[in-house]
Protein backbone atom coordinates (compact mmCIF):
# COMPACT_ATOMS: atom_id res chain seq x y z
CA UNK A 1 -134.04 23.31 -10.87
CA UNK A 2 -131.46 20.67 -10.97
CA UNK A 3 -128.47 22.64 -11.50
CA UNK A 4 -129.23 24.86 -8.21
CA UNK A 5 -128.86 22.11 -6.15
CA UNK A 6 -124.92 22.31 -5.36
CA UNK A 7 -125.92 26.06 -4.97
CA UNK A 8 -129.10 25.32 -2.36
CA UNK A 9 -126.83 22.93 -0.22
CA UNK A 10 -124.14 25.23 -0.23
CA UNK A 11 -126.53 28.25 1.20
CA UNK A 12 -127.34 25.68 4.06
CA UNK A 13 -124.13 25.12 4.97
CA UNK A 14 -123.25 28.95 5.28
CA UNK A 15 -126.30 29.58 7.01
CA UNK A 16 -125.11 26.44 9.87
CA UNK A 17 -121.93 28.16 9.83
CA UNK A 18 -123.05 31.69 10.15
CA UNK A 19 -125.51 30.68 12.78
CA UNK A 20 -124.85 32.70 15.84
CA UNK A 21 -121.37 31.96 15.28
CA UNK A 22 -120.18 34.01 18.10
CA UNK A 23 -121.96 32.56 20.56
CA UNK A 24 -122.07 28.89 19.55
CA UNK A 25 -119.32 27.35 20.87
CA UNK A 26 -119.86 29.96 23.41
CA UNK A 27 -117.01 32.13 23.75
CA UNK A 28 -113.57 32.34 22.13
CA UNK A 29 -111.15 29.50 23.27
CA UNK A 30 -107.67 30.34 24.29
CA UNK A 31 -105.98 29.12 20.90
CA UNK A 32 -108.73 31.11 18.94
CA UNK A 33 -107.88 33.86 20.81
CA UNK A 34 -103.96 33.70 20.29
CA UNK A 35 -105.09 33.85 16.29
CA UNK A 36 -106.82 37.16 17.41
CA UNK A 37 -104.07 38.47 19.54
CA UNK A 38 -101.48 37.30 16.44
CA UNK A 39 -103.53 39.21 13.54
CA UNK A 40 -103.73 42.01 15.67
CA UNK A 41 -100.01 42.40 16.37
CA UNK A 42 -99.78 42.07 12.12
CA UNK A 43 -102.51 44.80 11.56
CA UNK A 44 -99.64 46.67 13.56
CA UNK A 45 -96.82 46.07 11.66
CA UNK A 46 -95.67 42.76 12.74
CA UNK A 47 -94.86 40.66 10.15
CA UNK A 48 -93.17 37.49 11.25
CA UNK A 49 -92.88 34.32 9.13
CA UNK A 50 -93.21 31.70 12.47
CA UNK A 51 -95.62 32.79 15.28
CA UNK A 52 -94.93 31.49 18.70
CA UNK A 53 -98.36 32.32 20.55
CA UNK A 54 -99.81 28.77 21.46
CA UNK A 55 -96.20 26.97 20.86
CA UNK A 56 -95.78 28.51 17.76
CA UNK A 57 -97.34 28.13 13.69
CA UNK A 58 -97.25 29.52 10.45
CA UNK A 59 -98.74 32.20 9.68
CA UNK A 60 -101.15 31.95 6.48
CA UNK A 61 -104.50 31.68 8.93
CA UNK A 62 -103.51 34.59 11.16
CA UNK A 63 -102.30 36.71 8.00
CA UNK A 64 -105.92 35.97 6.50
CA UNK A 65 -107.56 36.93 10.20
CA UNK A 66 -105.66 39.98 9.90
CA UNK A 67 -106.72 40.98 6.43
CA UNK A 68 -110.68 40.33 7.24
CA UNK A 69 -110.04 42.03 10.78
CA UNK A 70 -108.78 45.40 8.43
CA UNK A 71 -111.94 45.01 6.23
CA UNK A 72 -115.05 43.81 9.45
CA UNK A 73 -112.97 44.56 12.56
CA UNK A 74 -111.57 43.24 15.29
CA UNK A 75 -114.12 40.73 16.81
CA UNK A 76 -115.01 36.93 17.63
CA UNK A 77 -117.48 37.08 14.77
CA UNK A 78 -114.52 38.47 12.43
CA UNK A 79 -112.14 35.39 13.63
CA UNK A 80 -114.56 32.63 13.17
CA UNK A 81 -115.11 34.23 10.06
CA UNK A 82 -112.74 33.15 8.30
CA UNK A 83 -113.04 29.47 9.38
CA UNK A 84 -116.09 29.43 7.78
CA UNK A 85 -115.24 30.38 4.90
CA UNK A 86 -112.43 28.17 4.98
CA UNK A 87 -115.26 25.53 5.30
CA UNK A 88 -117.36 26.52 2.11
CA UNK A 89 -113.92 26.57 0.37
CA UNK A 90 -113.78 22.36 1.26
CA UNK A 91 -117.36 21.98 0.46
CA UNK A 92 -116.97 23.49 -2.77
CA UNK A 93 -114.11 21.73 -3.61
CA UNK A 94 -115.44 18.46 -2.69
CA UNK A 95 -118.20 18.84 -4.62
CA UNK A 96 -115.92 19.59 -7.69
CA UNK A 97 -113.27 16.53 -6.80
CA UNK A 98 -116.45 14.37 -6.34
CA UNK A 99 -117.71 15.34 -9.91
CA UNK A 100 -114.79 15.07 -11.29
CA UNK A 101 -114.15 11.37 -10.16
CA UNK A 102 -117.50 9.95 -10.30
CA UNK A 103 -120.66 11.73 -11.45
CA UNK A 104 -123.48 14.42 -10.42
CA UNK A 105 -125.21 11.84 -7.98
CA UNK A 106 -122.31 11.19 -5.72
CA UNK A 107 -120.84 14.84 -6.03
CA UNK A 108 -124.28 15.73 -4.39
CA UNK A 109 -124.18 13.33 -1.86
CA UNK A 110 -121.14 14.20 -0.53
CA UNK A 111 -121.96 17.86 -0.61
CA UNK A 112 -125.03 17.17 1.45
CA UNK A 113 -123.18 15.00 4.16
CA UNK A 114 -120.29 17.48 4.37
CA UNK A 115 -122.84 20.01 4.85
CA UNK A 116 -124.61 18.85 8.19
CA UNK A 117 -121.85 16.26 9.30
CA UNK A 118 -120.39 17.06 12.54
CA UNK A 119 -116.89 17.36 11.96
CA UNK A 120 -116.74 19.70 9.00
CA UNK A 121 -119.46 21.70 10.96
CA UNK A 122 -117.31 22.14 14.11
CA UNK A 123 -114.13 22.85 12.25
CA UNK A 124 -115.64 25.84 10.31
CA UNK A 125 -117.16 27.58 13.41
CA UNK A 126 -113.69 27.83 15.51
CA UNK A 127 -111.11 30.53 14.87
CA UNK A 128 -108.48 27.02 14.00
CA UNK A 129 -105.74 27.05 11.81
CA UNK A 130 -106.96 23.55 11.19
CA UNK A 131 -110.10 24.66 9.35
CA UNK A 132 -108.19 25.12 6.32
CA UNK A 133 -107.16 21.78 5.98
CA UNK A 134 -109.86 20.29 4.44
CA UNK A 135 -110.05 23.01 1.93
CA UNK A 136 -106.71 22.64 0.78
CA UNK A 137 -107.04 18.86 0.22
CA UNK A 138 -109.86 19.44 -1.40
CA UNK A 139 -108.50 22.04 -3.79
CA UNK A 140 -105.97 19.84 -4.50
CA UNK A 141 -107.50 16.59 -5.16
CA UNK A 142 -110.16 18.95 -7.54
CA UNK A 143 -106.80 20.44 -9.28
CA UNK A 144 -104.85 17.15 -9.39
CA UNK A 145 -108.03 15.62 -10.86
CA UNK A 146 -108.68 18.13 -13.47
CA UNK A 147 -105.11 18.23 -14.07
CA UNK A 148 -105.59 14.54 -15.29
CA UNK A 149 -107.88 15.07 -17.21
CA UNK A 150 -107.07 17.75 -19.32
CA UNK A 151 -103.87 15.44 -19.83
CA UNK A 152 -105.82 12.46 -21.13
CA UNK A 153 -107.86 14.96 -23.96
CA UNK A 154 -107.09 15.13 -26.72
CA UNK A 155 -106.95 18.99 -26.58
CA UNK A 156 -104.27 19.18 -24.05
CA UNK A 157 -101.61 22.10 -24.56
CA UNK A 158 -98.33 21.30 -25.27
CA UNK A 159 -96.25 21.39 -22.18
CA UNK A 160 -98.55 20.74 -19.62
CA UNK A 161 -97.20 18.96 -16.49
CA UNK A 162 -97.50 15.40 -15.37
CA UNK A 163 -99.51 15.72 -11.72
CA UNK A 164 -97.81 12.32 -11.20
CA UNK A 165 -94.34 12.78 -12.28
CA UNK A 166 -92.75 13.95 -8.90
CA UNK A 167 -93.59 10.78 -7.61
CA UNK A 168 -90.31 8.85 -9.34
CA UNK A 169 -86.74 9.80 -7.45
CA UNK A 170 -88.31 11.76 -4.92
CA UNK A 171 -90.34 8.68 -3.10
CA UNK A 172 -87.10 7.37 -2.42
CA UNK A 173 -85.69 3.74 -3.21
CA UNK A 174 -87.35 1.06 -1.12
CA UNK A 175 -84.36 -1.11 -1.15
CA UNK A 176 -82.17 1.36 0.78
C-alpha cells in the first residue's frame, strides 16, 4: 500500500486541477485567451519563433496549446489543459528531486503540500505560460540530481558529464 502513495496524491491533484476547470476561475482571462488566439493562428500555418499577442513571448506553451487543440479542440477546457498538466509534470518532478535529496518521508510531504497549496493549484488551472515553470525547475533539479549521482557510483559510464562543470569561466571573474 505504501508504494501507491506518490500515485494516490498525484490522482488528487489531477482531480483539483481537472475540477470544473472551465469554469473555475470563471471565464478565460485576456492573456489566456491571446494563448488561444496564438495556437489557433499556428494550427493555421503560422509558425513564428516570437509571438507578439500580450507584448510578445516564446512560443513553446502556445506550440503545445496548439498541438492538444489538434488532438481535443479548440476550447477553454483544451487551453487550461495543458497548464495542468504542466502542473502534474512539477509535482512529479518534485517528488523525484525530493527523493533524490533526502528520503521517502520528505519526498511525500512535499508531494502532498504541492498538491493542495495555493499557488501550484492556481498556476495549473490558467491557460499561463508561467505554469511551466515549476515543471521545468523541477525536471531539472530531478536531472541535475540524478546526474550526481550516477557520477559519484561506482558504475558510472565513461564520459559522462560534470552537471557542475559550466560553472568555472562562464560565472565570470569577480575581481573584474
Amino acid at each position: 500500500m505504501k508504494k501507491f502513495l506518490p500515485f494516490f496524491i498525484l490522482f488528487i491533484a489531477f482531480a483539483l486541477r481537472a475540477w470544473q476547470l472551465t469554469s473555475v476561475p470563471p471565464g478565460l482571462t485576456h492573456d489566456e485567451a491571446g494563448h488561444g488566439h496564438d495556437a489557433a493562428y499556428i494550427l493555421k500555418g503560422i509558425r513564428p519563433i516570437y509571438f507578439t499577442v500580450g507584448y510578445g513571448r516564446e512560443p513553446l506553451f502556445d506550440y503545445l496549446n496548439a498541438g492538444l487543440m489538434a488532438g481535443m479542440g479548440a476550447s477553454a477546457f483544451t487551453l487550461r489543459f495543458a497548464a495542468a498538466c504542466w502542473g502534474m509534470i512539477a509535482l512529479a518532478a518534485t517528488y523525484r528531486a525530493a527523493r533524490l535529496a533526502f528520503d521517502r518521508r520528505v519526498a511525500l510531504l512535499a508531494l502532498a503540500l504541492m498538491a493542495v497549496s495555493f499557488w501550484p493549484l492556481a498556476t495549473s488551472r490558467q491557460a499561463l505560460r508561467s505554469a511551466m515553470l515549476p515543471g521545468e525547475m523541477a525536471l531539472a533539479v530531478a536531472l541535475f540530481l540524478q546526474l550526481q549521482r550516477l557520477r559519484t557510483s561506482r558504475n558510472a559510464p565513461a564520459g559522462l558529464p560534470n552537471p557542475a562543470a559550466g560553472r568555472g569561466r562562464e560565472a565570470g571573474n569577480p575581481r573584474r
